[in-house]
Protein backbone atom coordinates (compact mmCIF):
# COMPACT_ATOMS: atom_id res chain seq x y z
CA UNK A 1 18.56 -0.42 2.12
CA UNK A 2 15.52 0.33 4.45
CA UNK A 3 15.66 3.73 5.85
CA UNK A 4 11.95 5.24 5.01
CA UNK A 5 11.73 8.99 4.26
CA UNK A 6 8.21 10.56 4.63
CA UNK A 7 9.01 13.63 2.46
CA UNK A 8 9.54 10.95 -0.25
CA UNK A 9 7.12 8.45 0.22
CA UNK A 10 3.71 7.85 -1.13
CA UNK A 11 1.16 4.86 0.37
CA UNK A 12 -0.22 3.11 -2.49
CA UNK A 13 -3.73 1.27 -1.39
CA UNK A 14 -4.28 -1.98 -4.05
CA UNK A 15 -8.13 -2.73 -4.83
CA UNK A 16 -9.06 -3.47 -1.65
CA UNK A 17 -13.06 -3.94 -2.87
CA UNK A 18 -16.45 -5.55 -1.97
CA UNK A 19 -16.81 -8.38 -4.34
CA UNK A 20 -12.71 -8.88 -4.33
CA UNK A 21 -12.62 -8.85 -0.49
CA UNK A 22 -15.59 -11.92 -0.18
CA UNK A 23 -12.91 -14.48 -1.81
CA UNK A 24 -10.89 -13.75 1.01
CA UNK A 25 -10.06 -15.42 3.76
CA UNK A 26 -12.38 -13.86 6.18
CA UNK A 27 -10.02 -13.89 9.42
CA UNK A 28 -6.51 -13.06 7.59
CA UNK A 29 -8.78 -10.76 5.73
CA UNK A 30 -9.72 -8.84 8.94
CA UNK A 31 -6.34 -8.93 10.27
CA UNK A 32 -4.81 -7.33 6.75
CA UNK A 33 -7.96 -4.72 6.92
CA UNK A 34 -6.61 -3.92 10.46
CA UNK A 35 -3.18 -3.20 9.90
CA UNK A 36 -3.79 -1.41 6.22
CA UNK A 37 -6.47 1.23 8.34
CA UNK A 38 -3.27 1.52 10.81
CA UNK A 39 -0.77 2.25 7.95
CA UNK A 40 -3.27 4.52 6.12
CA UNK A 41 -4.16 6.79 9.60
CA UNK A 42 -0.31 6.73 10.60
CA UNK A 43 0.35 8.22 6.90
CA UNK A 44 -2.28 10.63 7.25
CA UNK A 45 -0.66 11.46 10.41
CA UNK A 46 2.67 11.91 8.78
CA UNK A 47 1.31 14.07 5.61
CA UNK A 48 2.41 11.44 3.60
CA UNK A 49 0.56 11.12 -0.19
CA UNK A 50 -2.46 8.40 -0.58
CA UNK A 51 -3.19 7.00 -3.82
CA UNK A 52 -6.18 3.94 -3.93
CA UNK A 53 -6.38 1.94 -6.98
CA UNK A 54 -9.59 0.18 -8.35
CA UNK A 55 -9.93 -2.51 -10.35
CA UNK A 56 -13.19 -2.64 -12.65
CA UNK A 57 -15.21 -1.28 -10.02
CA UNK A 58 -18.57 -1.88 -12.56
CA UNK A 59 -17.76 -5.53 -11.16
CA UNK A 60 -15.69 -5.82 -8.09
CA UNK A 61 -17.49 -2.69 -6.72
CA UNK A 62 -15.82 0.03 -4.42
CA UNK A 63 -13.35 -0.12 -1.97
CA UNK A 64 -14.22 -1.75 1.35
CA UNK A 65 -16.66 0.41 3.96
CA UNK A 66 -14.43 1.74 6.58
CA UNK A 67 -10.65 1.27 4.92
CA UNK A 68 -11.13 4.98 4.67
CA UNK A 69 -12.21 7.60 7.32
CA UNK A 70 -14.44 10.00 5.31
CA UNK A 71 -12.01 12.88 5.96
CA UNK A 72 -8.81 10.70 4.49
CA UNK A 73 -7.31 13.07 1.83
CA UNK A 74 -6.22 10.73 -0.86
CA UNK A 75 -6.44 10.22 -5.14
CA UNK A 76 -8.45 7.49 -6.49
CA UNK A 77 -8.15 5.97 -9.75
CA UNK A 78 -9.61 3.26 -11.54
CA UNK A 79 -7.27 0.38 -13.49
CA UNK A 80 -8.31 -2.45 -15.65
CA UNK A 81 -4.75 -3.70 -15.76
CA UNK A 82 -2.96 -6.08 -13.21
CA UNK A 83 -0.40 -3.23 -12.31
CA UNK A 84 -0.86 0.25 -11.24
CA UNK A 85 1.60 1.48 -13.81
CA UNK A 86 -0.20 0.90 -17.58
CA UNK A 87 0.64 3.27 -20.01
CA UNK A 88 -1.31 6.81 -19.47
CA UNK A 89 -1.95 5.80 -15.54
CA UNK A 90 -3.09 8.56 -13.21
CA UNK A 91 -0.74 6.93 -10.90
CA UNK A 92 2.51 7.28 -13.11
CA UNK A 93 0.92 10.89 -13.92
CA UNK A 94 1.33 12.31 -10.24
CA UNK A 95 4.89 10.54 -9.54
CA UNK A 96 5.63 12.04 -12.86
CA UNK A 97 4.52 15.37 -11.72
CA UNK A 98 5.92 14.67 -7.55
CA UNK A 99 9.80 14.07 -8.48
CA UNK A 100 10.76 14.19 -4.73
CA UNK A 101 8.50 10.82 -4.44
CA UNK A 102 10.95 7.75 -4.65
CA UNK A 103 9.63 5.05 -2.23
CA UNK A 104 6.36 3.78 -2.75
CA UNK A 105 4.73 1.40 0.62
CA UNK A 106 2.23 -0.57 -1.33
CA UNK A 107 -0.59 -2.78 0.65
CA UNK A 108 -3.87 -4.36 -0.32
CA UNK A 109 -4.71 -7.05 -2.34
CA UNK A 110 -3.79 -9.45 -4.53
CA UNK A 111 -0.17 -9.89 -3.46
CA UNK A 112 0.45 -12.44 -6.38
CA UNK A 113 -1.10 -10.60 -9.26
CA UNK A 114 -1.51 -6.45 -8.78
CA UNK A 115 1.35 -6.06 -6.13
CA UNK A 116 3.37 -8.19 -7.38
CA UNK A 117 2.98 -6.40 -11.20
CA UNK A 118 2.87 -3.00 -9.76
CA UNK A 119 6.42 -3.49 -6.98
CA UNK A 120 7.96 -4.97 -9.98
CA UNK A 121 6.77 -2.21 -12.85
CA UNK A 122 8.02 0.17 -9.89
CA UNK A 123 11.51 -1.07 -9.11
CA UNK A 124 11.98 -1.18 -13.12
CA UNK A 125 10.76 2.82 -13.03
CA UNK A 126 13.78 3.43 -10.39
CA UNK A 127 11.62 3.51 -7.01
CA UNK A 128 12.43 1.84 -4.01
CA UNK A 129 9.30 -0.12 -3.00
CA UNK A 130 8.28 -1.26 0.39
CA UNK A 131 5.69 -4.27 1.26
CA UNK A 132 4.42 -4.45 4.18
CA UNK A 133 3.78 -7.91 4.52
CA UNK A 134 1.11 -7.85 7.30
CA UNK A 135 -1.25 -5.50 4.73
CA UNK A 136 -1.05 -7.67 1.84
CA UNK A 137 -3.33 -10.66 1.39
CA UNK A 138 -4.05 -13.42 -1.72
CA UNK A 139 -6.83 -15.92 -1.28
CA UNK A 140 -4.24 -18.69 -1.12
CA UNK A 141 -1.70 -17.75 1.70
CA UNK A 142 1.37 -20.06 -0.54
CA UNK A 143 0.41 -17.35 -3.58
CA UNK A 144 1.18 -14.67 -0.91
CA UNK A 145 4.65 -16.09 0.05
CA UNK A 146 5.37 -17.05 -3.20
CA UNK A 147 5.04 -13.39 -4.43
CA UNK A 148 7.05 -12.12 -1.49
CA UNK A 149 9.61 -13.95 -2.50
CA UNK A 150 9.58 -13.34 -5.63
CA UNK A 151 9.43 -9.43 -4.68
CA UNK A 152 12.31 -9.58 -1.82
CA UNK A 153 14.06 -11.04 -5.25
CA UNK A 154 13.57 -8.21 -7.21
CA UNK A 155 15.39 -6.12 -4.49
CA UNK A 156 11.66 -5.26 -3.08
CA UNK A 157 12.24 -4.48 0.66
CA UNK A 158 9.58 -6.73 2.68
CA UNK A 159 8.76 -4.85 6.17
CA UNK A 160 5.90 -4.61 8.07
CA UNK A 161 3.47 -1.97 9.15
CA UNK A 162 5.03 -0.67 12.44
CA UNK A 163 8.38 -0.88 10.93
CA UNK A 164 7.16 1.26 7.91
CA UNK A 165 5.50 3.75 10.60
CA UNK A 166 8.25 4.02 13.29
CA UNK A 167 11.14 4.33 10.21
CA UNK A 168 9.45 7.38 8.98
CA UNK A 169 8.82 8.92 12.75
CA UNK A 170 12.52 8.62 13.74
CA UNK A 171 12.27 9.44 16.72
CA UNK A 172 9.85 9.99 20.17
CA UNK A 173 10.24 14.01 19.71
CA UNK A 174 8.38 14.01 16.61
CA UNK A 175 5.23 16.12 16.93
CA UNK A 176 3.23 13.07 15.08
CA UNK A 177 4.86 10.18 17.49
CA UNK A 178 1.59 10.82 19.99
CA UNK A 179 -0.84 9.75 17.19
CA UNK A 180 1.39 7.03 15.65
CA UNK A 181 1.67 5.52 19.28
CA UNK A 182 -2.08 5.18 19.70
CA UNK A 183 -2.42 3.54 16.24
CA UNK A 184 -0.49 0.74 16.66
CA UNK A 185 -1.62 0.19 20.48
């Protein structure tokens, strides 16, 4: 069931990086850029945990100039397997050491191959995992609704950015609802 909890939650950003980002499509990939800097700010706003993955940054290179605002509190860690949850991972480290975390909002790129690996690693771990799909992207857009699929399959809940946002807020009387309203504006 979707019903986000912020003091639970953690934003998982998926190799979203300079070389990977040129085999995108440019346009979807500036729309998927938009809404992932909207989801990352309103998480921020919320005081809700950022973790970034990289994959082989020696050759895809770092993550994308301005996905992050230079004061963005968040753990990186490099991968060099599809999923964010290979044995020894930093990532499975702090969710080992952060019990109260049990949904995971994953975005970034590619749907088909780390999402997809890492949502379905995830579920098997016992988390609840939450795609939005307007912050996940795959070079071919039928990869990208394939893997949905296959995720909403898995019992992966398949949301969207505002949804993710507003679920966690609650309601208008939240002291963050003021900077979530301008994000999404």
């Amino acid at each position: 069931m979707f019903n986000m909890n912020k003091e639970k939650a953690l934003l998982l950003v998926v190799d979203i990086q300079e070389r990977l980002s040129a085999s995108m499509h440019k346009d979807e990939f500036a729309l998927m850029l938009k809404k992932c800097n909207i989801l990352i700010n309103g998480c921020v706003a919320l005081q809700v945990p950022i973790m970034q993955s990289l994959q082989y940054t020696k050759g895809l290179g770092n993550s994308v100039s301005g996905l992050f605002d230079s004061n963005t509190k968040k753990i990186d860690f490099e991968k060099r397997a599809f999923s964010c949850c290979y044995q020894d991972s930093p990532f499975l480290s702090y969710l080992q050491e952060n019990k109260q975390i049990s949904q995971i909002i994953i975005c970034g790129m590619e749907t088909h191959v780390c999402i997809l690996q890492s949502a379905r690693d995830l579920v098997s771990l016992g988390y609840n995992v939450i795609i939005p799909d307007d912050a996940v992207i795959s070079r071919d857009y039928k990869n990208k609704k394939n893997a949905l699929s296959l995720m909403q399959s898995m019992d992966i809940t398949i949301a969207n950015v505002e949804s993710i946002l507003f679920d966690m807020l609650k309601t208008s009387l939240s002291p963050e609802f003021k900077a979530i309203s301008s994000l999404v504006k």
